[in-house]
Protein backbone atom coordinates (compact mmCIF):
# COMPACT_ATOMS: atom_id res chain seq x y z
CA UNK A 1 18.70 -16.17 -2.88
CA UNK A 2 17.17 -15.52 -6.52
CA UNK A 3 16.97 -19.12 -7.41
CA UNK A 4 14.92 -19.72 -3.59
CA UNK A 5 12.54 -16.83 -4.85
CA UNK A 6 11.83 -18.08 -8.13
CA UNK A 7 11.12 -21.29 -6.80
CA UNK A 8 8.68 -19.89 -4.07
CA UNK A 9 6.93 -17.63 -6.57
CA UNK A 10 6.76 -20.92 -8.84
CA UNK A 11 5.46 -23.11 -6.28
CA UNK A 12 2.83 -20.58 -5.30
CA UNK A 13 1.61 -20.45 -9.06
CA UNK A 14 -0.05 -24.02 -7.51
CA UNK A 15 -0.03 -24.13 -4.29
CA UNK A 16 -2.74 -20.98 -4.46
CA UNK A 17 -4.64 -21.31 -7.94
CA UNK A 18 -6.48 -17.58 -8.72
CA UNK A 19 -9.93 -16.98 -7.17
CA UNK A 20 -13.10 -18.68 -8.45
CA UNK A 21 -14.89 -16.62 -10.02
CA UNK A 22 -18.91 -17.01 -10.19
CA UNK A 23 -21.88 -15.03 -12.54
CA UNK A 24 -18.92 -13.26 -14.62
CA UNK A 25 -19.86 -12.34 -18.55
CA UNK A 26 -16.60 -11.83 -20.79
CA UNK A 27 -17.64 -8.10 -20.49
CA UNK A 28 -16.67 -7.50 -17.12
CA UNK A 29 -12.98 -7.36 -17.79
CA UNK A 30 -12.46 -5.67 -14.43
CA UNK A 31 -12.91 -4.51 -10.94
CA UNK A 32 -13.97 -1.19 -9.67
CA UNK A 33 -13.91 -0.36 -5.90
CA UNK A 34 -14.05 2.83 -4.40
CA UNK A 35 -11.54 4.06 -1.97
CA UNK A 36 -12.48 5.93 1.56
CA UNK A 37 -10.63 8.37 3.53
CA UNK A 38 -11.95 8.45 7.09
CA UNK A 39 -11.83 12.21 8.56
CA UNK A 40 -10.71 14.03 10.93
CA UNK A 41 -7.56 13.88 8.61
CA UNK A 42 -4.01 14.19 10.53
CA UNK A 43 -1.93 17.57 10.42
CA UNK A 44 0.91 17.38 8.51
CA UNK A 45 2.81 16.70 11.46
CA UNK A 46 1.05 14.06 13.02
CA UNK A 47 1.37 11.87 9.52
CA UNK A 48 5.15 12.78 9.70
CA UNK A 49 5.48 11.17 12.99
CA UNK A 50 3.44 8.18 11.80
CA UNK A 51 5.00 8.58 8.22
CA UNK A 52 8.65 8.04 10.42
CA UNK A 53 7.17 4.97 12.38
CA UNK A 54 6.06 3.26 9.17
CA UNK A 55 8.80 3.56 7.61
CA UNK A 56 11.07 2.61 10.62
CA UNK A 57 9.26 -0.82 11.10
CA UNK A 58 9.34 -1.67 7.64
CA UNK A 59 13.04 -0.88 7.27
CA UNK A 60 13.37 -3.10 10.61
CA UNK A 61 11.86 -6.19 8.67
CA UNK A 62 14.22 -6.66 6.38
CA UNK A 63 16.91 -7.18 9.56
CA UNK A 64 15.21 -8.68 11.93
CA UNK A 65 13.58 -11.59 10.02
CA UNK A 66 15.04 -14.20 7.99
CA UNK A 67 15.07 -13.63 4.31
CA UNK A 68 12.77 -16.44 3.10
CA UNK A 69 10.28 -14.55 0.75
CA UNK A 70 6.54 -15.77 0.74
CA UNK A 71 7.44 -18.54 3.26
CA UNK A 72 8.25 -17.19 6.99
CA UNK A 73 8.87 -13.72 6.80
CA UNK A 74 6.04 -12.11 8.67
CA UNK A 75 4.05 -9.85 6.83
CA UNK A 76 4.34 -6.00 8.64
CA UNK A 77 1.02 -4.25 7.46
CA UNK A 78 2.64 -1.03 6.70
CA UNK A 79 -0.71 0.93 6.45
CA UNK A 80 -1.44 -0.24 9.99
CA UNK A 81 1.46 2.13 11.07
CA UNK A 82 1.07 4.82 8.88
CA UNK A 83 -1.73 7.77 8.68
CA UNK A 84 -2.01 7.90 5.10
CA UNK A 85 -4.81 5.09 4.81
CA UNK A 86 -7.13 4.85 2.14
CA UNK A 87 -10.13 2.14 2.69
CA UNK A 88 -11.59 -0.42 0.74
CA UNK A 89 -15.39 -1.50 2.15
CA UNK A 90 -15.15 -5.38 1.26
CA UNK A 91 -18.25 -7.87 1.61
CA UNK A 92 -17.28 -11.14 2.73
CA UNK A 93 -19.01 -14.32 3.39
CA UNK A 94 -22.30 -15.48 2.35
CA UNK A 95 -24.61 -13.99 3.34
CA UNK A 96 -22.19 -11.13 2.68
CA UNK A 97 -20.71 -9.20 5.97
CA UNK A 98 -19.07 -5.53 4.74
CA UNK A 99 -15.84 -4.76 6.47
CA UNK A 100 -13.86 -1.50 6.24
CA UNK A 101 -10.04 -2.74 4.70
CA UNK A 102 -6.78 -0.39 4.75
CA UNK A 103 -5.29 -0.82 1.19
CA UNK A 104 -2.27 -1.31 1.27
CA UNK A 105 0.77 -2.00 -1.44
CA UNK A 106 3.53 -2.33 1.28
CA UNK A 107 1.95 -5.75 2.32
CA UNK A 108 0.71 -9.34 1.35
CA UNK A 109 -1.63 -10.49 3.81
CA UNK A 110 -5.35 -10.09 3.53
CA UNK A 111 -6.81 -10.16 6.91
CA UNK A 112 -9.63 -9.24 8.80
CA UNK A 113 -10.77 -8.97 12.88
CA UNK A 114 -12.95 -12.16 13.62
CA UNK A 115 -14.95 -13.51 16.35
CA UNK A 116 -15.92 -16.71 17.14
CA UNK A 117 -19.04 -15.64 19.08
CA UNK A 118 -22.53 -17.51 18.55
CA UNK A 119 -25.03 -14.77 19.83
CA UNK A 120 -23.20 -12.01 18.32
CA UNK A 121 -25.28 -9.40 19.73
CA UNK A 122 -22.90 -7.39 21.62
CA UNK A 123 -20.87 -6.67 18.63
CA UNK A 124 -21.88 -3.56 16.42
CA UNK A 125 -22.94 -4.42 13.01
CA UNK A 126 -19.88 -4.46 10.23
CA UNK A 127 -17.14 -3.77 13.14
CA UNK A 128 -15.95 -7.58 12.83
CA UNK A 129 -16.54 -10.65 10.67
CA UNK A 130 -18.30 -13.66 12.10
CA UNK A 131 -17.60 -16.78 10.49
CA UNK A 132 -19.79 -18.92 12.23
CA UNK A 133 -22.71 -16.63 10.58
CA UNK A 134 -21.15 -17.20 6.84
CA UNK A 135 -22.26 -20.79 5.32
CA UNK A 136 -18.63 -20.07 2.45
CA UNK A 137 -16.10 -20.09 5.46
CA UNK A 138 -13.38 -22.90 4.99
CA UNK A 139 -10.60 -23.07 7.72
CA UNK A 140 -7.60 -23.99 5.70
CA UNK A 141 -5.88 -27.31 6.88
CA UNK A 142 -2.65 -27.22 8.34
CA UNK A 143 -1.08 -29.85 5.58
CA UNK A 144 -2.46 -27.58 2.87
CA UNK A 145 0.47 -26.53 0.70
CA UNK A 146 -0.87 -23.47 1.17
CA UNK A 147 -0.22 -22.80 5.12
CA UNK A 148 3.66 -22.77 4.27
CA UNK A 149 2.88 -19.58 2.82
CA UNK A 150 1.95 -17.98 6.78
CA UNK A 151 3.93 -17.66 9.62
CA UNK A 152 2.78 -20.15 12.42
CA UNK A 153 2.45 -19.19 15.83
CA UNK A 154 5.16 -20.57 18.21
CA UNK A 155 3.19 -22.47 20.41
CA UNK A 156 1.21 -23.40 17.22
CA UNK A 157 -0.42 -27.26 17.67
CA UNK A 158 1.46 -30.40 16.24
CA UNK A 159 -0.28 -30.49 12.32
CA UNK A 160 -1.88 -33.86 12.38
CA UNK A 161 -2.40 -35.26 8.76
CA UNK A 162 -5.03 -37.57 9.30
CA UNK A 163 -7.34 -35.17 11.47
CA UNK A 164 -10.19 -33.42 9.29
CA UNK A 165 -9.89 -30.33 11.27
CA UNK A 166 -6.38 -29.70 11.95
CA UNK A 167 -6.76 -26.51 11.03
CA UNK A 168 -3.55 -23.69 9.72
CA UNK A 169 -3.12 -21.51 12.36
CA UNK A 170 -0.94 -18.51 11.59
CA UNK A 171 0.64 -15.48 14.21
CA UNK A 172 1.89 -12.08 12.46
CA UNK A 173 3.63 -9.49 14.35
CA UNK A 174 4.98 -6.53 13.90
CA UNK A 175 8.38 -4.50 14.94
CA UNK A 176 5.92 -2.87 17.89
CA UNK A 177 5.32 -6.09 19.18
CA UNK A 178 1.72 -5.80 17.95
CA UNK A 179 0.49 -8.76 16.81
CA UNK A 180 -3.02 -10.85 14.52
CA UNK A 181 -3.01 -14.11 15.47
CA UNK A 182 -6.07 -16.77 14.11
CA UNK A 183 -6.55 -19.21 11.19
CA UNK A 184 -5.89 -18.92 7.85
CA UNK A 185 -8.81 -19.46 5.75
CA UNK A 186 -10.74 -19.10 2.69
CA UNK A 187 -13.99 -16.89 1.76
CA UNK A 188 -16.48 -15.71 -0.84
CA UNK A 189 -16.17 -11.91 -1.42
CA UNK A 190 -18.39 -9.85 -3.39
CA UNK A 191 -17.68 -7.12 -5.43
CA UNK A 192 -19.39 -4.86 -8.37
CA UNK A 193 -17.61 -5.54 -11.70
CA UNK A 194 -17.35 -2.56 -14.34
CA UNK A 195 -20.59 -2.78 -15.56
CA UNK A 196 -22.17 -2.83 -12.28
CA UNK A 197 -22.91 -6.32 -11.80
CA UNK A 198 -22.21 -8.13 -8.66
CA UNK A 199 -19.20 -10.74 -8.59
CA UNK A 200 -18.44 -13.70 -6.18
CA UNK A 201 -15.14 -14.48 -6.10
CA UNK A 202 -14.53 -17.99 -4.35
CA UNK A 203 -11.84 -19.35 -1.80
CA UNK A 204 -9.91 -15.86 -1.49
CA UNK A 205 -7.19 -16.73 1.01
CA UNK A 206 -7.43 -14.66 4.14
CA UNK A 207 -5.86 -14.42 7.86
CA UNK A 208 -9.21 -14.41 10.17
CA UNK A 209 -7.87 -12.93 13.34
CA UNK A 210 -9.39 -13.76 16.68
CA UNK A 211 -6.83 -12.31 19.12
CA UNK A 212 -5.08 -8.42 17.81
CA UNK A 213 -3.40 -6.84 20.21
CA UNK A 214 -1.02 -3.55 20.39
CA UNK A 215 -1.24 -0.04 18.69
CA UNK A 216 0.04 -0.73 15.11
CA UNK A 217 -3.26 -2.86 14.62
CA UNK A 218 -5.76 -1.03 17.25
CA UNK A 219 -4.41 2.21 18.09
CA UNK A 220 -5.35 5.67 16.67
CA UNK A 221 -3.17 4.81 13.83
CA UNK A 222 -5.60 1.72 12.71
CA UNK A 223 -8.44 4.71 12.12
CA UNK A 224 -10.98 2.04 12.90
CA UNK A 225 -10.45 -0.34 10.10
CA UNK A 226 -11.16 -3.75 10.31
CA UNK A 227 -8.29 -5.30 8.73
CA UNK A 228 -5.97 -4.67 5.66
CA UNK A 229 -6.11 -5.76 1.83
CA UNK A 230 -2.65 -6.44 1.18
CA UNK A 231 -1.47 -5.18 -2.39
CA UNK A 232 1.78 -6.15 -2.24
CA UNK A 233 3.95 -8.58 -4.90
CA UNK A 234 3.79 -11.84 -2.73
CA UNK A 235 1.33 -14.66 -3.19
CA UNK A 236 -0.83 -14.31 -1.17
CA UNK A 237 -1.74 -10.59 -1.77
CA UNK A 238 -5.56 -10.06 -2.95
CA UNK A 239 -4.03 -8.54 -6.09
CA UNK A 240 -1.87 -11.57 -6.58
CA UNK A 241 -4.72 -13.70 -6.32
CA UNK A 242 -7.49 -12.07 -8.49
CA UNK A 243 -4.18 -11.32 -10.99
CA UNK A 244 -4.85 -14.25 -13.70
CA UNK A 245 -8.00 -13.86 -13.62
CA UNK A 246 -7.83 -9.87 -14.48
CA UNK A 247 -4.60 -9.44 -16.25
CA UNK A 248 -2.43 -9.59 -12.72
CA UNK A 249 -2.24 -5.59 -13.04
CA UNK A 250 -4.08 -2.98 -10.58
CA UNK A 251 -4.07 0.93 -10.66
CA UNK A 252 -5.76 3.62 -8.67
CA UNK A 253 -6.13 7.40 -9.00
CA UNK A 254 -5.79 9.29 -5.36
CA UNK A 255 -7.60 12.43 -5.54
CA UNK A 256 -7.59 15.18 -3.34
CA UNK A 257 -8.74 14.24 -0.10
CA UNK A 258 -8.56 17.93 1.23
CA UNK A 259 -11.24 19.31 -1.16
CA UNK A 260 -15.01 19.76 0.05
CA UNK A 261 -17.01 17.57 -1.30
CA UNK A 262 -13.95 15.21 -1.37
CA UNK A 263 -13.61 13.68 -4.83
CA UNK A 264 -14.17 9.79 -5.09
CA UNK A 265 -10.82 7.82 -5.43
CA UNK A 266 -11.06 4.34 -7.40
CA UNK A 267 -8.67 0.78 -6.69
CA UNK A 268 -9.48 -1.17 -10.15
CA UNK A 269 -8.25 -4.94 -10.35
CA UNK A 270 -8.16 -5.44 -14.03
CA UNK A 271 -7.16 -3.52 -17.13
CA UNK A 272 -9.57 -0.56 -16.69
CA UNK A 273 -7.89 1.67 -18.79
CA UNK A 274 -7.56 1.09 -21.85
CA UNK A 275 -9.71 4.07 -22.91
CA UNK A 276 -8.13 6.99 -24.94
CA UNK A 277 -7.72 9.58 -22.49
CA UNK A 278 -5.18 7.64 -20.37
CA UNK A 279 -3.54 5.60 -23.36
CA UNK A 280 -0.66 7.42 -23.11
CA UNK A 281 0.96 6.25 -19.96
CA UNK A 282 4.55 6.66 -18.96
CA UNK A 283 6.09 3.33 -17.78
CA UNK A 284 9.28 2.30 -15.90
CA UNK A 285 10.65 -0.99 -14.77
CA UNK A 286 9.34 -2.41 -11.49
CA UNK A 287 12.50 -3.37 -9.51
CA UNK A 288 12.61 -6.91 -6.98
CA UNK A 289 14.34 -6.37 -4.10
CA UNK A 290 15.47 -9.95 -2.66
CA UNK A 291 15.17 -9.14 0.77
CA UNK A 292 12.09 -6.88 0.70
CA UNK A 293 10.39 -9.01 -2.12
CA UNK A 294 6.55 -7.27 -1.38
CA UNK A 295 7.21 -3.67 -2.26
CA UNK A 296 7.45 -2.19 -5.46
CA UNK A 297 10.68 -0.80 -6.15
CA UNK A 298 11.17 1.64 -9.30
CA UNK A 299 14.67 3.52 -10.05
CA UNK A 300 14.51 7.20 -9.88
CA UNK A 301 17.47 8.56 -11.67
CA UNK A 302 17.55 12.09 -11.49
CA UNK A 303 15.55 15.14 -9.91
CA UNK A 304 15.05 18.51 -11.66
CA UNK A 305 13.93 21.53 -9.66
CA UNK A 306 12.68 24.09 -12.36
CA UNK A 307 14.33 22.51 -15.03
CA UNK A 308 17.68 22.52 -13.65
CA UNK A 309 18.99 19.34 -13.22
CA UNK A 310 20.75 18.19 -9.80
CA UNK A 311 24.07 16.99 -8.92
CA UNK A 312 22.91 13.45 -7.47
CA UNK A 313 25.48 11.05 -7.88
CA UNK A 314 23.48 7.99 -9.19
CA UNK A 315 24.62 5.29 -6.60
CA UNK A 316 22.30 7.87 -4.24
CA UNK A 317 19.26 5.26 -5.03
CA UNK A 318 20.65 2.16 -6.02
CA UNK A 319 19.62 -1.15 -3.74
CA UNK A 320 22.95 -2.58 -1.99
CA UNK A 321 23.71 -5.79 -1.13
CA UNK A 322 21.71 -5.59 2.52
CA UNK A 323 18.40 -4.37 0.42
CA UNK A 324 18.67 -0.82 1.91
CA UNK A 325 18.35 1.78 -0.58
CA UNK A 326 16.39 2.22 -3.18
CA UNK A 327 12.80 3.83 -4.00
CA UNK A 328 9.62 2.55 -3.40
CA UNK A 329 5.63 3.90 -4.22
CA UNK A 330 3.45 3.13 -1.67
CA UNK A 331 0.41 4.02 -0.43
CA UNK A 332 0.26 3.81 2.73
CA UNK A 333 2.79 6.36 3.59
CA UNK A 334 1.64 9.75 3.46
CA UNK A 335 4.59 12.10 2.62
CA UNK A 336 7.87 11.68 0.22
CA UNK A 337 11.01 10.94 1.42
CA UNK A 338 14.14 11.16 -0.21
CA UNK A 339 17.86 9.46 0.66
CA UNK A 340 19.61 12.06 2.56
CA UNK A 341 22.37 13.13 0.19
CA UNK A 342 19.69 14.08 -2.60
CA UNK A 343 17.17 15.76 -0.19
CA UNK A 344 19.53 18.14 1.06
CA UNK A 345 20.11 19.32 -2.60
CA UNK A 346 16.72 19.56 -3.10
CA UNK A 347 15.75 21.51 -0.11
CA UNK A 348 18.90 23.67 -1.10
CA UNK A 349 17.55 24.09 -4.67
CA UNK A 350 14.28 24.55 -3.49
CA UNK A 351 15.84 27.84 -0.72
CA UNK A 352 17.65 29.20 -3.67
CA UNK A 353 14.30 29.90 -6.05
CA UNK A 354 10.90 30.07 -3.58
CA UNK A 355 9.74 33.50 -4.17
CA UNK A 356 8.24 33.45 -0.67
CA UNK A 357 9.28 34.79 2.66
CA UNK A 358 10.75 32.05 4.43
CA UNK A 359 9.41 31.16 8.52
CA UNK A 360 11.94 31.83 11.07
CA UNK A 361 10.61 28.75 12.64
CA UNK A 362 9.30 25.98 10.80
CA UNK A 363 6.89 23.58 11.63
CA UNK A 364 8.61 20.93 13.76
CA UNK A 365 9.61 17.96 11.93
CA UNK A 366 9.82 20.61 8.78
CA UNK A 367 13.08 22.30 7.17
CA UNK A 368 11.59 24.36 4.50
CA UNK A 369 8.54 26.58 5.48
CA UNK A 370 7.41 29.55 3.74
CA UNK A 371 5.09 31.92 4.38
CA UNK A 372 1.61 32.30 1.90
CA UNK A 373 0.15 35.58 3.61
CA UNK A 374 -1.88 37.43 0.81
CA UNK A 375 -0.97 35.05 -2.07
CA UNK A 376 -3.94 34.02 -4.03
CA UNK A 377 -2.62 30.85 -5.81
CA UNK A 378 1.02 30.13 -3.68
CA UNK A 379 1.41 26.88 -6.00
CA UNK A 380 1.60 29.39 -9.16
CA UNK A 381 4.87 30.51 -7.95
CA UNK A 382 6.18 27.37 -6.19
CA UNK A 383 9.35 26.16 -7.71
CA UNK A 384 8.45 22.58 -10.21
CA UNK A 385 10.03 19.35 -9.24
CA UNK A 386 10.64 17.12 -12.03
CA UNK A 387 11.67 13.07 -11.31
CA UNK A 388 13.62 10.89 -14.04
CA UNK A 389 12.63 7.19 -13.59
CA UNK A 390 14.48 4.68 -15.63
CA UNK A 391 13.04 4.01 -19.16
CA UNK A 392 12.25 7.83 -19.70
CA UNK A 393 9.70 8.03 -17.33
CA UNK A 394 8.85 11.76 -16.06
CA UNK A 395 7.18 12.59 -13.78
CA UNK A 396 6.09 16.18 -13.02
CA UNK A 397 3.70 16.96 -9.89
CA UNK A 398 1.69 20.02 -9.31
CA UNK A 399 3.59 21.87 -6.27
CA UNK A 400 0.22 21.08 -3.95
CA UNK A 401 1.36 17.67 -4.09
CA UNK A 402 5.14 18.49 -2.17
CA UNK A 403 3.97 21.58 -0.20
CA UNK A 404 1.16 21.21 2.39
CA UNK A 405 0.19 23.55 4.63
CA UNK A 406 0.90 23.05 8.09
CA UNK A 407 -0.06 26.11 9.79
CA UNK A 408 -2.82 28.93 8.83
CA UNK A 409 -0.75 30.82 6.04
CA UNK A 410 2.48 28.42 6.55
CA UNK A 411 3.02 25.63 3.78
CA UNK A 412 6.13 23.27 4.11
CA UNK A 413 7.91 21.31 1.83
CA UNK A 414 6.28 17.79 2.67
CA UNK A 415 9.22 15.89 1.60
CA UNK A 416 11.50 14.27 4.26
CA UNK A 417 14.79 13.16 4.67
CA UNK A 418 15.65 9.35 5.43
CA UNK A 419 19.44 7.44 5.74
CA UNK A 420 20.06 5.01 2.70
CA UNK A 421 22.07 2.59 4.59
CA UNK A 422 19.32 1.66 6.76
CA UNK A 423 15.96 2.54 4.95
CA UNK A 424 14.40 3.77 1.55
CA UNK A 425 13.20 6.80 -0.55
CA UNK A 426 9.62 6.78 -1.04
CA UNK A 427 6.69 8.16 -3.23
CA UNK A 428 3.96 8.51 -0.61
CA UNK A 429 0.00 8.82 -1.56
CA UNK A 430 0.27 12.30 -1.43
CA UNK A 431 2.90 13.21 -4.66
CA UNK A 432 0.58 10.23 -6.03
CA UNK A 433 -2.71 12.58 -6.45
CA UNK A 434 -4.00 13.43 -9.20
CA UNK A 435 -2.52 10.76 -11.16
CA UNK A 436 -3.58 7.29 -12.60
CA UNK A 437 -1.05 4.53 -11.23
CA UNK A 438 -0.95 1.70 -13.23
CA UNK A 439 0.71 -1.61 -10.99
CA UNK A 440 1.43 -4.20 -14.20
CA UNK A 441 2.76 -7.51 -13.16
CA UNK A 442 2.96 -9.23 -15.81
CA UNK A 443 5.22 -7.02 -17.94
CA UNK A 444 7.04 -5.91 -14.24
CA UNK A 445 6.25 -1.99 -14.76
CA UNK A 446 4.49 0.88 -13.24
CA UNK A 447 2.89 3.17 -15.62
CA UNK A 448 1.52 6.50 -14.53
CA UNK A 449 -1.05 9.45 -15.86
CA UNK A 450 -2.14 12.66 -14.97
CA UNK A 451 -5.21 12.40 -17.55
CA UNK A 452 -6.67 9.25 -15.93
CA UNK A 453 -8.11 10.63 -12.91
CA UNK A 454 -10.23 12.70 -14.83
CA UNK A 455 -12.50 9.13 -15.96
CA UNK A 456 -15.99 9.23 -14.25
């Protein structure tokens, strides 16, 4: 299984060369994009019930499809089935079309809703991308190296080699039975550098889908986007291929997307921050997981609650031989959850030191609720989590970012419980804010900050 993923992620270093880059000085050493949050925001319990949905269809993937990394697997878009979305507003094509993308580091694909129409006037401007208006679309051919790299459809035509537009059709679906069926294709995208010039990047490899179809992909959940921007570790991910060309490592700071005026959060492709205010970054190992080969997997060792260390045993997050287990940081998830053994210690450690009266009834979905009635600043007297990652990596959140309130006056502990043998522990998006995250590919490490979010 490790020799058939080196050799994919080998072959890919070909079969998909980095984008093309066009008008770029030496100066513009990276990318800066600003990331949306669409309102109203979900309660706290409507992103644990999409939170839980997520979570179970990406768990489901790594049973219910074989595991060929980069090749056949589909790709679930995990943002598509979660609530905590943050948006990327891409221009694509020439002349450029702006689309609203879910970003997304628990997938690969880049894809976007597509119509085929000719007088396009009954569709609302930037709601879907016509390629037929775009003079840079290129259909991928279906004996381009590069279409083993997509699921095809079942009922997907006979590739004929000698045909000029036998074109790579691909089908993705999901553990809903939602699905984003079209061709697989290549387009010019534009984006601001650092120094506020305008890039084109050339023949970025993207699903344009024509037929989309069940809730993952245009229910509630989908908040209107108009495709996703996969992040993930495969090749085919838009951070994969704008890597080379920017030193194949992303980051992001997640602000708080509760505050009035909201903050501005920032996705930057490139090594943006080099500066001397987030130079001190703490790093631990990215972990592969053969069977789950897009997310990025880190190993959290221990957990403190106010300093005290607890009584985990370590094998709590290791990765066994199905690839459950584990932790991963993603953004697409909203809340943290934690293998069951070491979230019941938590909560327990968690009972044992609040200085708050505790709700008779919690929030549903919620075990630890406490009421805030008359306290100015609740998070002053919160107890402190504290996570160990390997390397020496700490990690130390403000309370805000594990207790959310859920009620007028009621906060709960967002953190959430989830089975090891069948899924994994995850950092959602909002433990993440407030804090640079640093995705480094090359060396195979995440780094994080609490000082980098502070950068204009």
């Amino acid at each position: 299984m490790l020799s058939l993923i080196f050799l994919c992620s080998f072959l890919s270093l070909f079969i998909l060369p980095p984008a093309n880059l066009a008008a770029v000085s030496d100066g513009d050493s990276y990318l800066k994009l600003p990331l949306l949050r669409k309102s109203p925001f979900p309660s706290p319990t409507q992103a644990l019930a999409l939170d839980t949905r997520r979570l179970h269809f990406l768990s489901r993937r790594q049973k219910t499809h074989k595991p060929i990394p980069f090749v056949k697997s589909p790709v679930v878009s995990g943002a598509s089935s979660g609530s905590g979305q943050y948006f990327v507003d891409l221009r694509i094509g020439q002349p450029p079309q702006s689309l609203l993308l879910i970003a997304d580091t628990g997938s690969d694909l880049v894809w976007v809703k597509c119509s085929a129409c000719r007088n396009c006037s009954h569709h609302s401007p930037a709601t879907v991308f016509l390629p037929r208006h775009s003079s840079t679309f290129s259909p991928t051919h279906c004996y381009d190296p590069i279409c083993r790299l997509v699921p095809q459809p079942g009922q997907a035509p006979k590739c004929n080699h000698t045909r000029i537009h036998s074109t790579c059709h691909y089908e993705y679906s999901y553990a809903d039975g939602s699905l984003t069926t079209g061709l697989f294709a290549r387009e010019t995208t534009s984006l601001k550098t650092s120094s506020g010039k305008e890039t084109n990047l050339k023949s970025i490899a993207f699903g344009c889908g024509f037929r989309i179809s069940g809730p993952s992909v245009s229910g509630s959940s989908f908040n209107g986007a108009h495709g996703v921007m996969g992040l993930g570790r495969g090749p085919i991910s838009f951070a994969s291929q704008l890597g080379r060309r920017f030193g194949n490592k992303f980051s992001y700071c997640l602000m708080d997307y509760t505050l009035s005026p909201p903050p501005t959060s920032y996705l930057i492709i490139g090594d943006g921050n080099r500066s001397k205010s987030v130079s001190k970054l703490f790093f631990t190992p990215l972990l592969t997981n053969p069977l789950s080969p897009t997310f990025y997997y880190v190993r959290l060792k221990s957990v403190f609650v106010n300093g005290a260390k607890l009584r985990i045993d370590p094998s709590v997050w290791e990765i066994d031989d199905s690839g459950n287990g584990g932790t991963v940081v993603d953004s697409g998830t909203t809340l943290a959850f934690l293998a069951d053994p070491a979230y019941r210690l938590v909560v327990a450690a968690m009972r044992r030191r609040i200085k708050l009266p505790n709700v008779v009834e919690p929030t549903p979905g919620f075990d630890l609720c406490v009421n805030v009635s008359g306290v100015v600043k609740p998070e002053k007297i919160m107890p402190r989590l504290k996570f160990e990652f390997s390397g020496g990596a700490v990690f130390v959140p403000p309370p805000r970012n594990y207790f959310t309130e859920t009620e007028e006056q009621i906060q709960c502990l967002a953190i959430q419980s989830v089975n090891p043998k069948v899924g994994f522990s995850v950092i959602g998006n909002l433990m993440q804010q407030g804090f640079l995250f640093e995705f480094d590919r090359d060396r195979s490490r995440l780094g994080f900050s609490r000082r980098g979010c502070a950068l204009p």
